[in-house]
Each structure stands twice: as C-alpha cells, then as structure tokens.
N, C-alpha and C. Protein backbone atom coordinates (compact mmCIF):
# COMPACT_ATOMS: atom_id res chain seq x y z
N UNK A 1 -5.31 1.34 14.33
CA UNK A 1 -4.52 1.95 13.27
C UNK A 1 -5.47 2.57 12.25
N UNK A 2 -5.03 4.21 12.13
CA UNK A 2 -6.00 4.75 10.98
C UNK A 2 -5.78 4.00 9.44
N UNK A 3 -6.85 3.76 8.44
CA UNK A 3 -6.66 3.39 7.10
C UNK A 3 -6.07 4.72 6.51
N UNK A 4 -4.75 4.89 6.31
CA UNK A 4 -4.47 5.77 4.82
C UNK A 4 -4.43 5.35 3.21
N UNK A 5 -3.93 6.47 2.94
CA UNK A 5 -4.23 6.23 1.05
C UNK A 5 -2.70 6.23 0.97
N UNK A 6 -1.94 5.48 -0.11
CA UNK A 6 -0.75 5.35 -0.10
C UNK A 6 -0.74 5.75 -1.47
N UNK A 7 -0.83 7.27 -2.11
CA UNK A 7 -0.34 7.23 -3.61
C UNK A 7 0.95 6.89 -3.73
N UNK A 8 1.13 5.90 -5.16
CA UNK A 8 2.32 5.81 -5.49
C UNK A 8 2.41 6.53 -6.89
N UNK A 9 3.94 7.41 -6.76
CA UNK A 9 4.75 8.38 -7.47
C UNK A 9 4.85 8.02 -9.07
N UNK A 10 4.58 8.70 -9.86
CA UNK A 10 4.01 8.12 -11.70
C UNK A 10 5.61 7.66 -11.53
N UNK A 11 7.02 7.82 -11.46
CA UNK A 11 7.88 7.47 -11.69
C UNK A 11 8.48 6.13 -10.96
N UNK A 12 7.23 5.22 -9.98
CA UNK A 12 7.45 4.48 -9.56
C UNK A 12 6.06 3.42 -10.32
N UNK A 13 5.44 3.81 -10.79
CA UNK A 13 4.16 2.91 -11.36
C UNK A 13 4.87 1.54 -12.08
N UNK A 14 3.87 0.53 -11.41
CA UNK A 14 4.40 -0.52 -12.00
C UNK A 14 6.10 -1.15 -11.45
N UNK A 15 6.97 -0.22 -11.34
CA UNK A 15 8.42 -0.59 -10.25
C UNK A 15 7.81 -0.91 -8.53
N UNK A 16 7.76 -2.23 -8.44
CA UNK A 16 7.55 -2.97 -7.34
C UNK A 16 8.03 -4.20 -6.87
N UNK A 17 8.06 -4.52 -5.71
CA UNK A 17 8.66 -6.00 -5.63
C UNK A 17 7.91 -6.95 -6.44
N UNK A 18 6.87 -6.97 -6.78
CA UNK A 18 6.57 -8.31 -7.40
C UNK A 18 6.91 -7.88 -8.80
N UNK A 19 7.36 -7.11 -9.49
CA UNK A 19 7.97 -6.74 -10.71
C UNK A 19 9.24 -6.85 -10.88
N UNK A 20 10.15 -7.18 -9.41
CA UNK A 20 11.30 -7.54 -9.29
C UNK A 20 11.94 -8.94 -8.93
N UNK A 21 10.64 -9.30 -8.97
CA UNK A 21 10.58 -11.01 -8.29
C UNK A 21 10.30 -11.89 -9.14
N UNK A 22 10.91 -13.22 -9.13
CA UNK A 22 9.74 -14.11 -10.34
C UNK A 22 8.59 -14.23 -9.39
N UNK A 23 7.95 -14.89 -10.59
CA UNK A 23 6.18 -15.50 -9.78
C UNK A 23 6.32 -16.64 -8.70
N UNK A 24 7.34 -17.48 -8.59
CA UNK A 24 7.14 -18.17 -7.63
C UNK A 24 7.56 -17.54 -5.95
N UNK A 25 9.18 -16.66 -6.41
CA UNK A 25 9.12 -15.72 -5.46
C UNK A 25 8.30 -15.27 -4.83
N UNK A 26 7.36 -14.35 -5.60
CA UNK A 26 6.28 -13.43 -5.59
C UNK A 26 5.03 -14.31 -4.53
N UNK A 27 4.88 -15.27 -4.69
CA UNK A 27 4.07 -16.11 -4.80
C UNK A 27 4.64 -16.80 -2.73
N UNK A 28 5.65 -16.87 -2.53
CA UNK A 28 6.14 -17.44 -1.28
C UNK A 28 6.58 -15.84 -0.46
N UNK A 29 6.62 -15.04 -0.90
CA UNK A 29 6.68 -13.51 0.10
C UNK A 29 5.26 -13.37 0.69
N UNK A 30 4.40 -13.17 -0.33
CA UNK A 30 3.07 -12.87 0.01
C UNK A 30 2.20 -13.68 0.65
N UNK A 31 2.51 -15.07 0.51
CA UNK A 31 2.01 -15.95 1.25
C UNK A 31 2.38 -15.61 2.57
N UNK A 32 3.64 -15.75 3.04
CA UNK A 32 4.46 -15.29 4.37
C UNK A 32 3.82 -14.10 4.71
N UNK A 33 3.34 -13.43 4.26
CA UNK A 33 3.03 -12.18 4.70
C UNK A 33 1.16 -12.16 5.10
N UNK A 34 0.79 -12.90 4.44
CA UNK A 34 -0.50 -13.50 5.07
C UNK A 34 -0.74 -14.04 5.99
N UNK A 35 0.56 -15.21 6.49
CA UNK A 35 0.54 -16.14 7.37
C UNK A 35 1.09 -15.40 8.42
N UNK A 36 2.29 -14.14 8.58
CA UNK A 36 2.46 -13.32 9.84
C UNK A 36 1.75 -12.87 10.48
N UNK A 37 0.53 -12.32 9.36
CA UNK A 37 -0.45 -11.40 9.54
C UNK A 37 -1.70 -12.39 9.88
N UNK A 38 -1.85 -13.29 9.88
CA UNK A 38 -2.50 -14.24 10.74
C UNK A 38 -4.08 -14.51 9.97
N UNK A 39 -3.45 -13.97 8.56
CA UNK A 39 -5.02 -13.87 7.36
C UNK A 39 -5.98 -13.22 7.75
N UNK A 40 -5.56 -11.70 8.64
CA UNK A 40 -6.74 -11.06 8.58
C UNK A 40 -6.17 -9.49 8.36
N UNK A 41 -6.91 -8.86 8.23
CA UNK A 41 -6.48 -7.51 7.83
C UNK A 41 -5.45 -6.03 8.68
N UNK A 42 -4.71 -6.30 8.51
CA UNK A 42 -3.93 -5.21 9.86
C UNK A 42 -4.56 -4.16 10.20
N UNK A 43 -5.44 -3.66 9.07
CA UNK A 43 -6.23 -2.78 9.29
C UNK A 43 -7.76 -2.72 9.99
N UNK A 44 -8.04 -3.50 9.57
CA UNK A 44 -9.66 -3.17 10.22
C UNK A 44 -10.18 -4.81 10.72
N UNK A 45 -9.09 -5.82 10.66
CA UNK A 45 -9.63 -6.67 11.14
C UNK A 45 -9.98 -8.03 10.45
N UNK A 46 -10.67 -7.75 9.19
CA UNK A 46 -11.32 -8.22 8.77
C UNK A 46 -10.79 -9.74 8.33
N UNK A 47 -11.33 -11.05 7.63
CA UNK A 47 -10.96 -12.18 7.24
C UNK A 47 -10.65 -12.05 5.66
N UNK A 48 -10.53 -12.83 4.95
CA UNK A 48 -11.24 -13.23 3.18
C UNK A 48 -9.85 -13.22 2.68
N UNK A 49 -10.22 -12.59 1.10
CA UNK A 49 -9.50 -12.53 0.64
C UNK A 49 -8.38 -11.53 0.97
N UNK A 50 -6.85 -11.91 0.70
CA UNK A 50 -5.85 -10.61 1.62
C UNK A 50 -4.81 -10.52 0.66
N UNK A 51 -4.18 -9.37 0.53
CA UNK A 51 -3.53 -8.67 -0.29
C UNK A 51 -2.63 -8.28 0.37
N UNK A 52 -0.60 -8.97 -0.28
CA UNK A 52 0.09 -8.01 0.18
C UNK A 52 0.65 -6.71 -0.24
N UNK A 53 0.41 -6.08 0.68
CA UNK A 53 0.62 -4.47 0.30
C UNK A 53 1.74 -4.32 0.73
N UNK A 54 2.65 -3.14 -0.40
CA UNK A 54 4.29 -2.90 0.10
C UNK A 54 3.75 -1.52 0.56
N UNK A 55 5.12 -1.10 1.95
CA UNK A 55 4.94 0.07 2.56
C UNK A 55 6.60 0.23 2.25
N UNK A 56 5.79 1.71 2.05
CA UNK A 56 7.46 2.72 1.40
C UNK A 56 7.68 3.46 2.14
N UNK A 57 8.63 4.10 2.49
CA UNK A 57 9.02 5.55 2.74
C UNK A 57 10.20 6.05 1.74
N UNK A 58 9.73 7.42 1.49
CA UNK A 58 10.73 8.07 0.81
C UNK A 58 11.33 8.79 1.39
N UNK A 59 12.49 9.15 1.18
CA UNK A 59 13.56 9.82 1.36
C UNK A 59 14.45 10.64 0.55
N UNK A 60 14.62 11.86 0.65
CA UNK A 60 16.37 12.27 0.59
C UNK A 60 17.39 11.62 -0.08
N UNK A 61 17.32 12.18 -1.31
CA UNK A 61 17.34 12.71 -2.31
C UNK A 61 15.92 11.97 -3.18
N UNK A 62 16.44 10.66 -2.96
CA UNK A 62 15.24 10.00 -4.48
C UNK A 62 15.35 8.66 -4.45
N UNK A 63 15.03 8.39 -2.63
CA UNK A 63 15.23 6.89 -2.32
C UNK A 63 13.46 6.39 -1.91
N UNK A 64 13.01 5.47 -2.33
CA UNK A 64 11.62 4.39 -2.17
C UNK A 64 11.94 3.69 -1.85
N UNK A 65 11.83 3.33 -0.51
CA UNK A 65 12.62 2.51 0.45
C UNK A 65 11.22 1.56 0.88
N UNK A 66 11.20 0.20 0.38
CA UNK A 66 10.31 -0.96 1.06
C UNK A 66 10.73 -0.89 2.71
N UNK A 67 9.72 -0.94 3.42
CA UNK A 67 9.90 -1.08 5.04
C UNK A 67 9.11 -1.71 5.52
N UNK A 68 8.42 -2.72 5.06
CA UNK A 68 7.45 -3.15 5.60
C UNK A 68 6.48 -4.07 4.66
N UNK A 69 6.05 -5.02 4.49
CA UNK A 69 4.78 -6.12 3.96
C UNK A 69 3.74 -6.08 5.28
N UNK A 70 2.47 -5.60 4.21
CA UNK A 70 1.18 -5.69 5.28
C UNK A 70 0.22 -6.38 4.60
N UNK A 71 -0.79 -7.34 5.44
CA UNK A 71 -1.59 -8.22 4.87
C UNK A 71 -2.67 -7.69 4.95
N UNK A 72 -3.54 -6.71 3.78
CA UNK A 72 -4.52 -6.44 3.82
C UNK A 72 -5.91 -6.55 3.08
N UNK A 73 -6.93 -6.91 3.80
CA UNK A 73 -7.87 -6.94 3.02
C UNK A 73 -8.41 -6.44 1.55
N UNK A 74 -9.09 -6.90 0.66
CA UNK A 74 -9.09 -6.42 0.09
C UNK A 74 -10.11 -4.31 -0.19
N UNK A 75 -10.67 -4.97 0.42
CA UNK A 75 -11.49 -2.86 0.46
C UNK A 75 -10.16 -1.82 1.22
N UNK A 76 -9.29 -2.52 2.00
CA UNK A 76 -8.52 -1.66 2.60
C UNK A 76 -7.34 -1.40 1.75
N UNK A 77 -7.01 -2.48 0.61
CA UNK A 77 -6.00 -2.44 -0.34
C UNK A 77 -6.24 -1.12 -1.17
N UNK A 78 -7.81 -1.27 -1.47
CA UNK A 78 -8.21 -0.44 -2.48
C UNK A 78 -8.13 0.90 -2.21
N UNK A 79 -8.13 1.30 -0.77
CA UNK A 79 -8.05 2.42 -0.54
C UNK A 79 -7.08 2.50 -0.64
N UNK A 80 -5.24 1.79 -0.09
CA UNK A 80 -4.61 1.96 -0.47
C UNK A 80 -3.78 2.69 -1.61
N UNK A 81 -4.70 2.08 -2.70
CA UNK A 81 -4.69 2.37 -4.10
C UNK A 81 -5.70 3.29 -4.56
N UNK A 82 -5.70 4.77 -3.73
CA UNK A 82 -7.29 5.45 -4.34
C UNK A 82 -7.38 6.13 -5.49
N UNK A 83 -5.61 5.87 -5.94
CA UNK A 83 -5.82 6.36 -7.56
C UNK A 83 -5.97 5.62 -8.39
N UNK A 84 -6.17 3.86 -8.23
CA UNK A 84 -6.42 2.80 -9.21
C UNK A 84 -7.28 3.24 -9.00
N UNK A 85 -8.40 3.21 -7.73
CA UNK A 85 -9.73 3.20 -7.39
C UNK A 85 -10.50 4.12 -8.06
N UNK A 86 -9.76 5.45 -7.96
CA UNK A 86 -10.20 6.33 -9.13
C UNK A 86 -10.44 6.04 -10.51
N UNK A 87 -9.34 5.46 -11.12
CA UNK A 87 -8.94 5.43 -12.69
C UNK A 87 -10.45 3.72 -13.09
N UNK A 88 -10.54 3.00 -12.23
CA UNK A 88 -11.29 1.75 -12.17
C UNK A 88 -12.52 2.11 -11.79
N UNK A 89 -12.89 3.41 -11.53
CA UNK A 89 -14.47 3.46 -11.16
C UNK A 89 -15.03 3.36 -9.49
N UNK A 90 -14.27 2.67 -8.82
CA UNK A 90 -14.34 2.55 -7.74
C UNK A 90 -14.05 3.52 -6.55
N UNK A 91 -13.59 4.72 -6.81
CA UNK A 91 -13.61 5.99 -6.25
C UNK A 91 -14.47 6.27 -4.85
N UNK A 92 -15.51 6.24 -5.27
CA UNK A 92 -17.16 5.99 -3.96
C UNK A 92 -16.93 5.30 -2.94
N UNK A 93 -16.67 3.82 -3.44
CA UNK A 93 -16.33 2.48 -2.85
C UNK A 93 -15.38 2.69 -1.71
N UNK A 94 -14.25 3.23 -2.34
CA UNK A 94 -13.14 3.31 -1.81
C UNK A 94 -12.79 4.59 -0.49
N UNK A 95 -13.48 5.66 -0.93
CA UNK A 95 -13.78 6.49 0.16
C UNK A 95 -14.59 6.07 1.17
N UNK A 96 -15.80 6.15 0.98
CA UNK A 96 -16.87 5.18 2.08
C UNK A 96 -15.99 4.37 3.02
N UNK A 97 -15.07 3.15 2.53
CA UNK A 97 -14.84 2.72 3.20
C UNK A 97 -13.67 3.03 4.13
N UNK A 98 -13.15 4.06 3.57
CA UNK A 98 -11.76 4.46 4.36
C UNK A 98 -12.85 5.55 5.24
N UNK A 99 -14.17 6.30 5.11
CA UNK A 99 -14.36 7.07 5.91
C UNK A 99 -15.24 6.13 7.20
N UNK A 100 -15.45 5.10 6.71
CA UNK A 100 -16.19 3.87 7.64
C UNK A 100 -15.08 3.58 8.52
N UNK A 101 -14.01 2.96 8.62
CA UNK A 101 -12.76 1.76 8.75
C UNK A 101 -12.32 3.38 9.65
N UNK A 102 -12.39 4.57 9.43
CA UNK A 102 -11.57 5.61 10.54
C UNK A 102 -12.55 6.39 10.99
N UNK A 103 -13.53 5.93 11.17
CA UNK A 103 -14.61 6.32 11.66
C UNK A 103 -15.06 8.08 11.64
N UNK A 104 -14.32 8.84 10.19
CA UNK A 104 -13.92 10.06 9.92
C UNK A 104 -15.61 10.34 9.73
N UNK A 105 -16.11 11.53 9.71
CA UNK A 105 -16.34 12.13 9.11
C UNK A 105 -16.64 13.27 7.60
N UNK A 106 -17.42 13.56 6.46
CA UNK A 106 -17.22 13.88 5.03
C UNK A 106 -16.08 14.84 5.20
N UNK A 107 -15.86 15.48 6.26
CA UNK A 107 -14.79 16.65 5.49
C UNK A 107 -13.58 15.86 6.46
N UNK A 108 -13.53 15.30 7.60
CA UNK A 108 -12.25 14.54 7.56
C UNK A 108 -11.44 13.73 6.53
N UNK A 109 -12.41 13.27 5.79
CA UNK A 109 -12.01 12.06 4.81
C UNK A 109 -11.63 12.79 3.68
N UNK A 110 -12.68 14.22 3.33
CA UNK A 110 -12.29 14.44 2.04
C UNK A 110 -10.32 15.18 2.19
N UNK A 111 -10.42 16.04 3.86
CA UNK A 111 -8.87 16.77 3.79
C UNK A 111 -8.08 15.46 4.00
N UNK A 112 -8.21 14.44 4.29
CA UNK A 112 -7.05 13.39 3.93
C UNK A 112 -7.13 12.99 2.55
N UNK A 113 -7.74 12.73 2.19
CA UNK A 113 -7.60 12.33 0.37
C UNK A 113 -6.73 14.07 -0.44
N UNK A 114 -7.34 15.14 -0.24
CA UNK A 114 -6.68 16.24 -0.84
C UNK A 114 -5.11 16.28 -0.21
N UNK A 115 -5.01 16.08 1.26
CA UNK A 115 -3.82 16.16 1.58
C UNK A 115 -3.00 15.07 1.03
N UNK A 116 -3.16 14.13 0.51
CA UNK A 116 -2.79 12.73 0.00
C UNK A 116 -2.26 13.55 -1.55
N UNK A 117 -3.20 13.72 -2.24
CA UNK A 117 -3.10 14.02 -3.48
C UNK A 117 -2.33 15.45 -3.53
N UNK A 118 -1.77 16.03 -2.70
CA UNK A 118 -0.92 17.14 -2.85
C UNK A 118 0.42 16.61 -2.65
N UNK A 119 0.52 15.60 -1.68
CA UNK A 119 1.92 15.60 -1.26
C UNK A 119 2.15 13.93 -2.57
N UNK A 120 1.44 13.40 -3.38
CA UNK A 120 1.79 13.08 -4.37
C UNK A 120 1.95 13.41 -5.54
N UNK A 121 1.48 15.01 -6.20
CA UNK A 121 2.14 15.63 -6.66
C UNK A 121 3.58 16.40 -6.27
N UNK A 122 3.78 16.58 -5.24
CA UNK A 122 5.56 16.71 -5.27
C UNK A 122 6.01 15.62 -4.86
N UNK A 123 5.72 14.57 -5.23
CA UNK A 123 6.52 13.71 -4.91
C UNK A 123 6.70 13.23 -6.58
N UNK A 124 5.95 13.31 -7.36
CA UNK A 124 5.99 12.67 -8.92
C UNK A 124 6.68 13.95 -9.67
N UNK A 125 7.71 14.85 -9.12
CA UNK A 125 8.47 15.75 -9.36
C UNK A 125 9.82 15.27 -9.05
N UNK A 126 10.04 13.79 -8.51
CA UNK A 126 11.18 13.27 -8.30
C UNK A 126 11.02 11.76 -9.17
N UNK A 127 12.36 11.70 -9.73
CA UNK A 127 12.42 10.15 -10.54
C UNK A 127 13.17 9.37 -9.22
N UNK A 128 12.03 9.13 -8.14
CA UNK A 128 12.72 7.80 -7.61
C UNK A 128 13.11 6.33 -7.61
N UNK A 129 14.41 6.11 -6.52
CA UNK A 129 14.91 4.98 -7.12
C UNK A 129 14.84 3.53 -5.97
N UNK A 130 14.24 2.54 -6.51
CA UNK A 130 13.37 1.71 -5.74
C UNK A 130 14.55 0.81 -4.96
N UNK A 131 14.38 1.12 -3.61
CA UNK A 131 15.29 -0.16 -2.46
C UNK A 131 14.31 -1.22 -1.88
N UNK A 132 14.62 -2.19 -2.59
CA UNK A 132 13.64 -3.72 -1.99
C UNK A 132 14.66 -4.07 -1.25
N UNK A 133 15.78 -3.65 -0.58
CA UNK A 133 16.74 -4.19 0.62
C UNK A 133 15.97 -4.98 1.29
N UNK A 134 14.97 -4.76 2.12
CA UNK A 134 14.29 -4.92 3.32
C UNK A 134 13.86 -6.88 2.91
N UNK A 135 13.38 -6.91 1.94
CA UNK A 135 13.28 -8.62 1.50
C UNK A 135 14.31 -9.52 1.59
N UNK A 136 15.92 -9.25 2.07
CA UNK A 136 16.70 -10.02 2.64
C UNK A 136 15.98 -10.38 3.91
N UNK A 137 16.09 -8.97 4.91
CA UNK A 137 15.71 -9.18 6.15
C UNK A 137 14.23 -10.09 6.13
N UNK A 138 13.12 -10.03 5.91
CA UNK A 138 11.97 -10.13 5.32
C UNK A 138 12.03 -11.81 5.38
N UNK A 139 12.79 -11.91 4.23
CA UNK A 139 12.74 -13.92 3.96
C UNK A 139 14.07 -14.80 4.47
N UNK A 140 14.82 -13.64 5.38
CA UNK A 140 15.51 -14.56 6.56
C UNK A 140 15.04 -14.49 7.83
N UNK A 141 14.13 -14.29 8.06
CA UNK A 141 13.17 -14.09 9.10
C UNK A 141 12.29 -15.34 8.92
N UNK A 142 11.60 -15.72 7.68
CA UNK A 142 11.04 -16.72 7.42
C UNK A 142 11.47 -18.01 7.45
N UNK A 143 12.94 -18.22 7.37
CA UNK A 143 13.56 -19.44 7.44
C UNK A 143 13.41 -19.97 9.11
C-alpha cells in the first residue's frame, strides 16, 4: 500500500472523532484499532509507537464521511498530516519519509504533495459536514 498525504479541509480542522468522543471513549476505539491492526503500521510495517488515524471520504454535496480506523505508525501519521508537518517544522521529515516508505522518486513525491495540496484547496471551498456513522459499525464489531 502506497503512503498518501491526507489534507484535512480548514472547515473540518479540529471536527473529529476524538472531538466527538469523551476521553475514555476515545481512549477504547483507538486501542481497538491498534489491537486489529496487530500494533504495527498498515503502512510500512513498522512496530512502536501507533496512532489512530481516521480515513474520510468526501462526497456530494458536503458529506466527510469516516470509513475506516488505521493503525499507524508514527512517521507515517505525520505524513498523513503534511500540513501539521509543515506548520511544526517537520516538513523534510515528513517528505523523506513518504518518498522512502513509496519508494518514489524527488519529482514523484514532490507531484503527489502538489497534487494533494490542490485538490485541498477545492475542497476548503466547501463547509463540510462530519458523518462518524461508521463507529456504530466499528465498536459492534468489537463486542
């Protein structure tokens, strides 16, 4: 599986499941989502520390639809996040390793980051509206 960059939309910053969850909630999803994921990285493999990451898709009209909890490392989170990574200094870090982890090439890596950052400017041209549906399915699965 290639590592992508997942910008999230300025009108979704901060609107997330663990912003919709208490902490203990928060706290028994992500665990579950470590323990599916077998504490290692979906992405590249790796062990340590693991981070759950929400996967969205948007839709038609102005839906952010959760589809998915992935347990990922932390360097692969960060890419995830290459506009924290940006705003935190970590920019370098964070490319390197997404051009390491997809074994890309400088101008492969750089037209996925530009293509990233275009199609998240039209997307922060929509006030979308956040569906955590998927966490029924999610933590009745866990029972």
């Amino acid at each position: 599986m290639d590592l992508t960059i997942d910008l999230i939309p300025r009108s979704s910053w901060g609107n997330n499941v663990r912003s919709m969850v208490t902490a203990m909630e928060w706290d028994i999803i992500r665990h579950e989502c470590y323990r599916r994921g077998r504490y290692v990285c979906a992405v590249c493999g790796n062990g340590g520390r693991m981070h759950c990451h929400e996967v969205f898709e948007y839709r038609d009209p102005d839906q952010q639809i959760l589809v998915d909890l992935s347990c990922l490392c932390t360097n692969c989170h960060e890419v995830k996040h290459y506009g924290r990574a940006t705003v935190v200094g970590r920019e370098e870090e964070a490319k390197e390793w997404l051009q390491k982890v997809n074994s890309w090439n400088e101008f492969e890596t750089q037209e996925h980051i530009l293509e990233c950052f275009l199609k998240w400017h039209r997307r922060n041209k929509i006030n979308w509206q956040l569906d955590i549906s998927y966490l029924h399915k999610f933590m009745k699965d866990t029972v």
